[in-house]
C-alpha atoms as a PDB file:
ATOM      1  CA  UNK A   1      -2.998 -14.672  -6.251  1.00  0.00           C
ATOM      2  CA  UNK A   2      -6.407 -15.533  -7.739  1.00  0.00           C
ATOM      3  CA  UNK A   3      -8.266 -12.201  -8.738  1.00  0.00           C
ATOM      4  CA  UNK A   4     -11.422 -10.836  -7.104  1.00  0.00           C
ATOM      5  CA  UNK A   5     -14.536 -11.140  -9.301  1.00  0.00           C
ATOM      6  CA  UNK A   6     -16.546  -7.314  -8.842  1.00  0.00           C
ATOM      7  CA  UNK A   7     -18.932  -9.183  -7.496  1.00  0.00           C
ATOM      8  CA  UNK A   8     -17.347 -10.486  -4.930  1.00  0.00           C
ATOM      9  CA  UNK A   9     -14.711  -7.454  -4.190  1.00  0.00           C
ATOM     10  CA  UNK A  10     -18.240  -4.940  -3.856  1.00  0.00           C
ATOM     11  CA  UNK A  11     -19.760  -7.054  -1.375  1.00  0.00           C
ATOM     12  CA  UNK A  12     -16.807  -7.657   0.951  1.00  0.00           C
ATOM     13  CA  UNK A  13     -15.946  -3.521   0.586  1.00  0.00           C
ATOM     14  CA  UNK A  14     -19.577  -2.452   0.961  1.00  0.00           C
ATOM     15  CA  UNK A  15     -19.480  -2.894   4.905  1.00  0.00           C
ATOM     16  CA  UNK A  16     -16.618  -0.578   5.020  1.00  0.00           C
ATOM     17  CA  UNK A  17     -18.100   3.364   5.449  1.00  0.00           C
ATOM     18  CA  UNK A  18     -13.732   4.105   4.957  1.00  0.00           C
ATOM     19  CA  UNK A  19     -12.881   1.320   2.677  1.00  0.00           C
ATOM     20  CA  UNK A  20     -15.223   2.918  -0.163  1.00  0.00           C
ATOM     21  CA  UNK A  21     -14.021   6.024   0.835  1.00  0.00           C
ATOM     22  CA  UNK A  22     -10.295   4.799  -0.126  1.00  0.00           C
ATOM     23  CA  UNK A  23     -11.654   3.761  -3.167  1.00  0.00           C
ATOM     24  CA  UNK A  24     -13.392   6.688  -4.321  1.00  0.00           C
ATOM     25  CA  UNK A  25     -10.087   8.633  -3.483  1.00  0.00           C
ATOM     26  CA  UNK A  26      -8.067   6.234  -5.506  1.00  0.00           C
ATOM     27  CA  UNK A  27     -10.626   6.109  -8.315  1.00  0.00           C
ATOM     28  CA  UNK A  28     -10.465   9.244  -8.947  1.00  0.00           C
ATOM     29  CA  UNK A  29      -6.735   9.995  -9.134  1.00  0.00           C
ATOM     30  CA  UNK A  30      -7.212   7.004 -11.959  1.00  0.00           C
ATOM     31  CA  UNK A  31      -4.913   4.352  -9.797  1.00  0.00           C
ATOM     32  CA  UNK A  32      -6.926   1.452 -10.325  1.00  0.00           C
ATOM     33  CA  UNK A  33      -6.434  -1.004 -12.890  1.00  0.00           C
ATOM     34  CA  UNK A  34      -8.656  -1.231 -15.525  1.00  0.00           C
ATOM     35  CA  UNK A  35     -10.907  -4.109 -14.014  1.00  0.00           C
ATOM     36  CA  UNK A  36     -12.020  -2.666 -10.629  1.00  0.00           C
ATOM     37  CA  UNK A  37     -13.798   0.653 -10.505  1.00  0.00           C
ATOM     38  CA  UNK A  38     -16.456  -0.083  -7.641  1.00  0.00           C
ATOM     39  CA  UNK A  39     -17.960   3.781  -7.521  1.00  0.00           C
ATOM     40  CA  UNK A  40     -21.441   3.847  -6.446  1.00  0.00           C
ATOM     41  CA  UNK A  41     -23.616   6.876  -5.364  1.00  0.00           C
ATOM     42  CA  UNK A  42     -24.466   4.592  -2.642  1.00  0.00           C
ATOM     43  CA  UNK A  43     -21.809   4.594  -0.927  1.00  0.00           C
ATOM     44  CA  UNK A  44     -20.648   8.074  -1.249  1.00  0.00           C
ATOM     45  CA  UNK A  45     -24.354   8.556   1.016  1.00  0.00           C
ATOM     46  CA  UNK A  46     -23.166   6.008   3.170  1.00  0.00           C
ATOM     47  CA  UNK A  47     -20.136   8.341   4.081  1.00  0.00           C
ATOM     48  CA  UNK A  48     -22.079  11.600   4.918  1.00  0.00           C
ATOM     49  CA  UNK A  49     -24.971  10.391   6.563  1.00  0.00           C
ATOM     50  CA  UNK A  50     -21.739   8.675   9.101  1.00  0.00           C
ATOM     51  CA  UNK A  51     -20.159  11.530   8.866  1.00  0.00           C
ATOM     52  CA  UNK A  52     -23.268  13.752   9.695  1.00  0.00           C
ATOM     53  CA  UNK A  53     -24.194  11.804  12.626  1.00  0.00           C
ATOM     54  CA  UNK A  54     -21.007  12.599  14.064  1.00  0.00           C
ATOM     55  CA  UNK A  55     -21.500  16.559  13.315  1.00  0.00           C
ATOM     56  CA  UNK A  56     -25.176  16.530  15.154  1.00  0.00           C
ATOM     57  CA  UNK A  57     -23.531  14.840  17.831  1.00  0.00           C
ATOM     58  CA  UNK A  58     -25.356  11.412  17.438  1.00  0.00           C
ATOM     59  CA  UNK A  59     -22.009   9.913  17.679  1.00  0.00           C
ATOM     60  CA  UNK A  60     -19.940  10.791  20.350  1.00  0.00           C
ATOM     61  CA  UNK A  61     -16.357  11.805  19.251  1.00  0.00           C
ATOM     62  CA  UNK A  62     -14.560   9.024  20.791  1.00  0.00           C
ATOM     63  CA  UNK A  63     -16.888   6.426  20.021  1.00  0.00           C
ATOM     64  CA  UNK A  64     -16.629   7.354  16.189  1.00  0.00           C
ATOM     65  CA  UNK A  65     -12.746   6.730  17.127  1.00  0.00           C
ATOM     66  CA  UNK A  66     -13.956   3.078  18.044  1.00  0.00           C
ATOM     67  CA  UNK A  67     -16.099   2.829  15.116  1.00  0.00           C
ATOM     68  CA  UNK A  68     -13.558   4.128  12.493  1.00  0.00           C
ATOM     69  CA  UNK A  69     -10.567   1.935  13.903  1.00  0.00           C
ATOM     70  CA  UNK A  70     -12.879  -0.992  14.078  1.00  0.00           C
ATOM     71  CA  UNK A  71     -13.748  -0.098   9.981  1.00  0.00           C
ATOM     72  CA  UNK A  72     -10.060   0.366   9.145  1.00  0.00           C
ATOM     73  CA  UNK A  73      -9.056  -3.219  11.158  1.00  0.00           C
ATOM     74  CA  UNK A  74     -11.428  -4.840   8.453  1.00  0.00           C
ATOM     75  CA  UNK A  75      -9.971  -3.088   5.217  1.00  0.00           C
ATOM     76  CA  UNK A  76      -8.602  -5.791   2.955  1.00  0.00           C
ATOM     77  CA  UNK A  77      -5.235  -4.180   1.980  1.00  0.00           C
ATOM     78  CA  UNK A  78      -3.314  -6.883   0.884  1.00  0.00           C
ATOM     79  CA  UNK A  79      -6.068  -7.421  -2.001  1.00  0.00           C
ATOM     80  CA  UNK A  80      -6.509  -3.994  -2.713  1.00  0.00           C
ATOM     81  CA  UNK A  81      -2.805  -3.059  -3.521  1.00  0.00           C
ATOM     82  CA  UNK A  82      -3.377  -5.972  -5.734  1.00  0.00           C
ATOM     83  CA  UNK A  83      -5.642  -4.290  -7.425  1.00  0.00           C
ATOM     84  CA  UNK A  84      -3.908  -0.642  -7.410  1.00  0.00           C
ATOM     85  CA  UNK A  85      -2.284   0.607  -9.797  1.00  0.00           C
ATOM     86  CA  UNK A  86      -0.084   2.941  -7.314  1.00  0.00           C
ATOM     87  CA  UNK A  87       2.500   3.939 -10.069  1.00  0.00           C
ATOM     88  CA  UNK A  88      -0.311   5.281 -11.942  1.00  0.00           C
ATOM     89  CA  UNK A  89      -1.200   7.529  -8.609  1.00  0.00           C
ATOM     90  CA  UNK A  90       1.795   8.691  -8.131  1.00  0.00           C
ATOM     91  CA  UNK A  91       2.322   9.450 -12.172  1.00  0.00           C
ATOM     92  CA  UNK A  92       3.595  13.142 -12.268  1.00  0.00           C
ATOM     93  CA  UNK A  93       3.651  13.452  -8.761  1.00  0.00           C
ATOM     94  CA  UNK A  94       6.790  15.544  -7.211  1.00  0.00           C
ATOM     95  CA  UNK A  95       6.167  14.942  -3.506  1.00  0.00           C
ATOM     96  CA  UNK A  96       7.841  18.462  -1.478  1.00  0.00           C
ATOM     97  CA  UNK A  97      11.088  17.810  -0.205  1.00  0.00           C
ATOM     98  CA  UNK A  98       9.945  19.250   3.150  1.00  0.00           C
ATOM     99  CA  UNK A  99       6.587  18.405   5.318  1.00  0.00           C
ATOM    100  CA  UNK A 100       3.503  16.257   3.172  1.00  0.00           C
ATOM    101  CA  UNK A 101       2.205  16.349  -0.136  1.00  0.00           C
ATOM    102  CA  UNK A 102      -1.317  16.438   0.170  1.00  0.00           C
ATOM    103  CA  UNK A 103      -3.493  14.658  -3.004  1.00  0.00           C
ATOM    104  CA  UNK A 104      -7.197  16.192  -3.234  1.00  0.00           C
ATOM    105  CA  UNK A 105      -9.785  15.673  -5.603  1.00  0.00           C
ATOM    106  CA  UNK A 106     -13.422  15.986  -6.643  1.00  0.00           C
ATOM    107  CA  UNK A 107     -15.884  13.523  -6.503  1.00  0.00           C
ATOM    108  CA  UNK A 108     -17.658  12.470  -9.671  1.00  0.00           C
ATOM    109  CA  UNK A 109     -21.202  12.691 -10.131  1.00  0.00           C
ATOM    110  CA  UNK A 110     -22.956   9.212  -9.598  1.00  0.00           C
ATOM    111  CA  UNK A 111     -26.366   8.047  -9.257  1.00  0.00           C
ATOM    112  CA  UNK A 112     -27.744   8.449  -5.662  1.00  0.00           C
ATOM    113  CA  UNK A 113     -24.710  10.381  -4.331  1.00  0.00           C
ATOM    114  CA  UNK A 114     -25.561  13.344  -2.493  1.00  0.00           C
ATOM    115  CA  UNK A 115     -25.214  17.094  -3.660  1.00  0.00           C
ATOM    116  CA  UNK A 116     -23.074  17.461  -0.978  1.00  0.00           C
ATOM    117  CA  UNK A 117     -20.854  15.648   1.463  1.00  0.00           C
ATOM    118  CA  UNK A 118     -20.214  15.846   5.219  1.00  0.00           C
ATOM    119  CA  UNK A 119     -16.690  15.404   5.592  1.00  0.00           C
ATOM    120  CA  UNK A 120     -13.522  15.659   3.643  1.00  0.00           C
ATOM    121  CA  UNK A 121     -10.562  13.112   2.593  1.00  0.00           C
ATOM    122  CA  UNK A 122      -6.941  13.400   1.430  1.00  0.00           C
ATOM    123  CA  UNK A 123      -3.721  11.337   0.718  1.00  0.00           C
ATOM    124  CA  UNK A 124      -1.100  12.747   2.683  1.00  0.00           C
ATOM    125  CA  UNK A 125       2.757  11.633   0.482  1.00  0.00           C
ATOM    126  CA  UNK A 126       5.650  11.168   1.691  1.00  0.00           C
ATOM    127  CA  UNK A 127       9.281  10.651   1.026  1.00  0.00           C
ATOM    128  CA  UNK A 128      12.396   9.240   3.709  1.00  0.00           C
ATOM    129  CA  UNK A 129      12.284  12.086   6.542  1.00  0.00           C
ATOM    130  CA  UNK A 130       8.953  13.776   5.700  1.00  0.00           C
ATOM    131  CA  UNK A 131       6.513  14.700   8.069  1.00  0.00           C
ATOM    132  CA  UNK A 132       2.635  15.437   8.558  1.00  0.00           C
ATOM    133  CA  UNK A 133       4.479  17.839  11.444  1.00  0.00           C
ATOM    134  CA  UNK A 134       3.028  17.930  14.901  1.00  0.00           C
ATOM    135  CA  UNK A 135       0.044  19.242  15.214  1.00  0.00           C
ATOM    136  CA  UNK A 136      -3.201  19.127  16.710  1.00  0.00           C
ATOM    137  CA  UNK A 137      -6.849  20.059  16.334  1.00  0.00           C
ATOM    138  CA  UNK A 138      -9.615  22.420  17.144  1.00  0.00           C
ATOM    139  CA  UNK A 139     -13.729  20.763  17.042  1.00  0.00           C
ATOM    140  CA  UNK A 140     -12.120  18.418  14.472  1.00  0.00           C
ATOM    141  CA  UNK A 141     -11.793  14.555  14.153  1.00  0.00           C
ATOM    142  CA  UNK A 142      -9.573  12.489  11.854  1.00  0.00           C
ATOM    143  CA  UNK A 143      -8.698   8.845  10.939  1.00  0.00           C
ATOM    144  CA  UNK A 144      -5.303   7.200   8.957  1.00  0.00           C
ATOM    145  CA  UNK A 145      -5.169   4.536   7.338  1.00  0.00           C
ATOM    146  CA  UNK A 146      -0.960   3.563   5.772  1.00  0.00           C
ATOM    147  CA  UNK A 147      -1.389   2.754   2.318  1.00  0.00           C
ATOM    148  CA  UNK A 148       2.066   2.446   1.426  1.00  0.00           C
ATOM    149  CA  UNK A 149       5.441   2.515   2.922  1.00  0.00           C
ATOM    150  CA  UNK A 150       6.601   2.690   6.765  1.00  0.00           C
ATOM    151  CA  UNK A 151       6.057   5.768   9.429  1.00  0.00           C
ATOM    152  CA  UNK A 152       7.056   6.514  12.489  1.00  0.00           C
ATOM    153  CA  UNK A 153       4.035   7.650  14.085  1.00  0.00           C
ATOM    154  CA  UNK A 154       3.179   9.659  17.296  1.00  0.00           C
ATOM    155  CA  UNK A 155       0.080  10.614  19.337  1.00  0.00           C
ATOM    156  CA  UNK A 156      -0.378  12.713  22.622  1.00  0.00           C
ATOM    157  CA  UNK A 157      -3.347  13.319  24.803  1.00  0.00           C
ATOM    158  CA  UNK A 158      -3.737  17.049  25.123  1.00  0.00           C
ATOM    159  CA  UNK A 159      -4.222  17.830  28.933  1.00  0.00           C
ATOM    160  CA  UNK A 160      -4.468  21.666  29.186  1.00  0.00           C
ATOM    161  CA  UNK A 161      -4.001  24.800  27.120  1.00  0.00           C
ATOM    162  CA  UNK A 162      -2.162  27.277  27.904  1.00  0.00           C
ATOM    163  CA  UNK A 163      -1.298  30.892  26.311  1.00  0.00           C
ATOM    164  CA  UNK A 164       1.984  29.561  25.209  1.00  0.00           C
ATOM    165  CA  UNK A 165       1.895  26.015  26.045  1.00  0.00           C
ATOM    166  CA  UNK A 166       0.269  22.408  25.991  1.00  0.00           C
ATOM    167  CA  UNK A 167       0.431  20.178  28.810  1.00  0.00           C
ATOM    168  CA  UNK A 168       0.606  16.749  27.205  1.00  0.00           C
ATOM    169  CA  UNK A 169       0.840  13.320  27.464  1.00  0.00           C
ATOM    170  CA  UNK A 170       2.524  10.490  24.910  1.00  0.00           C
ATOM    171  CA  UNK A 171       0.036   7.498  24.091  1.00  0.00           C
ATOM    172  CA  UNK A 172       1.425   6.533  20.883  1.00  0.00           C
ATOM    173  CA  UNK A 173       4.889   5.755  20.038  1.00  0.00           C
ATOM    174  CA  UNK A 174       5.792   2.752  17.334  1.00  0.00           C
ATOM    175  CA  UNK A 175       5.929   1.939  13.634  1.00  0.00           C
ATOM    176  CA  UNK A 176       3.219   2.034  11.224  1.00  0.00           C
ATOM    177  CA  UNK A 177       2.967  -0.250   8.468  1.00  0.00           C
ATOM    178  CA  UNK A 178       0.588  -0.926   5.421  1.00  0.00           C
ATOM    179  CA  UNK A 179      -3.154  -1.350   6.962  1.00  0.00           C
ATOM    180  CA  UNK A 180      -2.547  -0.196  10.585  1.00  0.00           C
ATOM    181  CA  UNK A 181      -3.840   2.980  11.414  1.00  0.00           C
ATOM    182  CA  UNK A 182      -5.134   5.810  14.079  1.00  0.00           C
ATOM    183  CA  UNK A 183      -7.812   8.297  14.772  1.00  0.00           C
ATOM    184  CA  UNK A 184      -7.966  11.723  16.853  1.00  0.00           C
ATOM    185  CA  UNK A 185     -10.596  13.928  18.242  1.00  0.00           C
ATOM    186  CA  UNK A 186     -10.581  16.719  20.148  1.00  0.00           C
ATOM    187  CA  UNK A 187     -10.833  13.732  23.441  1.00  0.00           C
ATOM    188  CA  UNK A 188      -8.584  11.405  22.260  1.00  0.00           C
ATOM    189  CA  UNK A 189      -4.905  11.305  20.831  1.00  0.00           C
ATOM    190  CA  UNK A 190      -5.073  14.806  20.037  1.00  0.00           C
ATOM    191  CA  UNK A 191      -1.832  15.787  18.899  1.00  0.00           C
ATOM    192  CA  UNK A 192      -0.159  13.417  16.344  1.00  0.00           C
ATOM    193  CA  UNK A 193       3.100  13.848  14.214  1.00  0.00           C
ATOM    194  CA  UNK A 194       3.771  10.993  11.102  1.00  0.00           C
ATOM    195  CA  UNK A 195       7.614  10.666  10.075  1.00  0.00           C
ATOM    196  CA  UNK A 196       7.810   8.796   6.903  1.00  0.00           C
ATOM    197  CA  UNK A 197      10.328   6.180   7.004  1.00  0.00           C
ATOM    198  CA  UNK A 198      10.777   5.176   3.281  1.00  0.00           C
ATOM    199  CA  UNK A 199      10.080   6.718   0.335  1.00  0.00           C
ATOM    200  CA  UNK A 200       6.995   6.680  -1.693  1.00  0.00           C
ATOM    201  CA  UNK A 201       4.775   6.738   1.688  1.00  0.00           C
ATOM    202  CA  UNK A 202       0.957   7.006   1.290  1.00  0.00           C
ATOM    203  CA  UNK A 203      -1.522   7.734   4.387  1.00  0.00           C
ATOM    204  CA  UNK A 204      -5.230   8.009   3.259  1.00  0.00           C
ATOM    205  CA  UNK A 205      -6.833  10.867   5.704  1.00  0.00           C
ATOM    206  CA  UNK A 206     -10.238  11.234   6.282  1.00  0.00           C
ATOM    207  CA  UNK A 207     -11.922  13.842   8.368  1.00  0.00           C
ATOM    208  CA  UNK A 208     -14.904  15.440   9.859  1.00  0.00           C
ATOM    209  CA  UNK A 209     -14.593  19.086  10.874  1.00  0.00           C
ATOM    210  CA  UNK A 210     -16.976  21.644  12.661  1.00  0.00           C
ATOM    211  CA  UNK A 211     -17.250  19.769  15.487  1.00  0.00           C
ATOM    212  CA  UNK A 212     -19.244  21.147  18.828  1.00  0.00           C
ATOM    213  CA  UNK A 213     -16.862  21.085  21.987  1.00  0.00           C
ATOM    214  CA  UNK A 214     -18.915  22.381  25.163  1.00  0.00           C
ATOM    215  CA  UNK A 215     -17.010  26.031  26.714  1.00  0.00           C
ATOM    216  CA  UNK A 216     -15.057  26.386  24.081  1.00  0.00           C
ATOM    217  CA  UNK A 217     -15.255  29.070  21.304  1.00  0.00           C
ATOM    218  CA  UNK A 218     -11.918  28.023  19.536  1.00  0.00           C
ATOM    219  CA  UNK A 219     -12.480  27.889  15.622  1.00  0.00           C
ATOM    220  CA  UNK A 220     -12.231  24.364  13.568  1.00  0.00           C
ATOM    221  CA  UNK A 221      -7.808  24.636  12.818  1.00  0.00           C
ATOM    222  CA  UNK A 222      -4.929  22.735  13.143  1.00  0.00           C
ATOM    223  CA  UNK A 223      -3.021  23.929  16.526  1.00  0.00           C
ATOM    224  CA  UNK A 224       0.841  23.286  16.312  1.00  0.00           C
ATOM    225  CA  UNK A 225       2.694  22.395  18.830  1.00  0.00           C
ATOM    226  CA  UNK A 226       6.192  21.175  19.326  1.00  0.00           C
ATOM    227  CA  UNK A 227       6.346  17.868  21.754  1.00  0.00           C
ATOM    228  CA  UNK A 228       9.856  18.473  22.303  1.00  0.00           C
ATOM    229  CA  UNK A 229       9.186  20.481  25.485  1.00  0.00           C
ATOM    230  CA  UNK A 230       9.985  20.372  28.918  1.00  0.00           C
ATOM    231  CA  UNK A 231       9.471  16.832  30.517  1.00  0.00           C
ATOM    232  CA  UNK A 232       7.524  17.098  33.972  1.00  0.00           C
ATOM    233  CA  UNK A 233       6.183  14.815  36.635  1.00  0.00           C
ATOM    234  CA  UNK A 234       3.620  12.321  35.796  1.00  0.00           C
ATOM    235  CA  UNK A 235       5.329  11.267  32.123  1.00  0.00           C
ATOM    236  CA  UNK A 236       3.612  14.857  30.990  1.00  0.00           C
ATOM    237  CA  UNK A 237       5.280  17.134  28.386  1.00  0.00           C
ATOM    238  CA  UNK A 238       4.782  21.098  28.494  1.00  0.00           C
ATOM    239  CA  UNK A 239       5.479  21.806  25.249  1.00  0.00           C
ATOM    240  CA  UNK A 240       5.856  25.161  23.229  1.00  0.00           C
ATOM    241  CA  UNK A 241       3.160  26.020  20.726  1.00  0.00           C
ATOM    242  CA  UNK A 242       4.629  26.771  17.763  1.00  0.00           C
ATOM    243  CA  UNK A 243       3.605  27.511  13.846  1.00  0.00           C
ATOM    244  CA  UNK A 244       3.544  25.760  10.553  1.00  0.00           C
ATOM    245  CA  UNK A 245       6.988  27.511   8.955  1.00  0.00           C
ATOM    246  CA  UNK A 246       9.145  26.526  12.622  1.00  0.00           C
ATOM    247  CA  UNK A 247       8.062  22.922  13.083  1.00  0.00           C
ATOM    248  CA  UNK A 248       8.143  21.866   9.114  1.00  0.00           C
ATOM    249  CA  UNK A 249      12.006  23.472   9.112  1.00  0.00           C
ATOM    250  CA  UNK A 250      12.658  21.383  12.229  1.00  0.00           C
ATOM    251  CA  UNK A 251      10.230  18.039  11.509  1.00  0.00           C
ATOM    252  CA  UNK A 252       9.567  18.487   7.955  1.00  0.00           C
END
């Protein structure tokens, strides 16, 4: 495969808000080769001032879904593992044997970047049988994007809350593979569970919390639920809520 010049691997990545954001993220955790380091305070702006539109409610939540699935569908992944040096990510890494191994990091300073960012971003890893359990969130939206390996992955719309219970609905049900990916908001696909189907399984996570949700005083968290619940009429699911320790000992 003939090599991207910087030139031209910039310009195509530069239209992508969540393709620099990948970079950055791999950048940092040193897993590009020595040839392609495209960090640019520039971008980094790019990302919060997106990301800070969304927070002041410029951007409805599940029209940033659109817009971040539509950014993800144009990330060139089949170049950029070309260009990543993913043994060097994942040098001494010990993924958990149970639930995901999440890979954070700091940004570096650059020229133009912003004192301080809008939203946050993560590398969820995975080995054969791990899971980001199932889970949803509070005033909180989120995209993936599967870097490496194969998942089994799983959304739900979340209907109703109650005090011990979700009333939900399955949307989502298939196979992920390198480059395809999903979004949720607090709208849209709410509830989502990953199950990595091979080892050495990357998902690149990034996410906007604090978000405004009108009549509801809930607090920005994860909300766990188990979608293993009773099945009712209409294809819906009342499922138990649940916690962190009982759905990673049974999912993780």
């Amino acid at each position: 495969m003939e090599k991207l010049s910087r030139r031209e691997f910039t310009g195509g990545a530069l239209g992508s808000v969540l393709t620099w954001s990948l970079l950055e993220t791999l950048f940092e955790n040193e897993a590009f080769g020595d040839d392609l380091k495209p960090i640019t305070g520039k971008w980094l702006a790019e990302v919060s001032e997106v990301s800070q539109d969304l927070k002041d409610e410029k951007v409805k939540q599940v029209i940033w879904q659109e817009k971040v699935e539509e950014l993800f569908s144009k990330v060139r992944l089949d170049e950029l593992l070309e260009l990543v040096d993913f043994e060097r990510l994942r040098k001494n890494l010990k993924i958990k044997a149970k639930s995901e191994t999440s890979l954070r990091f700091n940004f570096k300073k650059a020229e133009g970047a912003p004192s301080r960012v809008a939203f946050g971003k993560q590398i969820f890893a995975l080995n054969k049988g791990n899971s980001v359990i199932p889970h949803g969130h509070n005033n909180m939206a989120t995209a993936f994007l599967i870097l490496k390996g194969e998942l089994h992955g799983r959304h739900f719309d979340r209907l109703e809350d109650q005090p011990k219970h979700l009333i939900i609905k399955p949307t989502i049900d298939r196979k992920f593979k390198p480059g395809e990916h999903s979004s949720v908001s607090d709208y849209k696909d709410n509830i989502h569970w990953f199950e990595a189907l091979t080892d050495n399984s990357f998902i690149f996570n990034i996410h906007v919390l604090g978000l405004k949700r009108p009549g509801t005083k809930l607090p920005t968290s994860r909300v766990y639920v188990d979608p293993e619940g009773e099945k009712i009429k209409g294809g819906l699911i009342r499922a138990p809520r649940s916690n962190f320790r009982e759905l990673n000992r049974k999912y993780g």
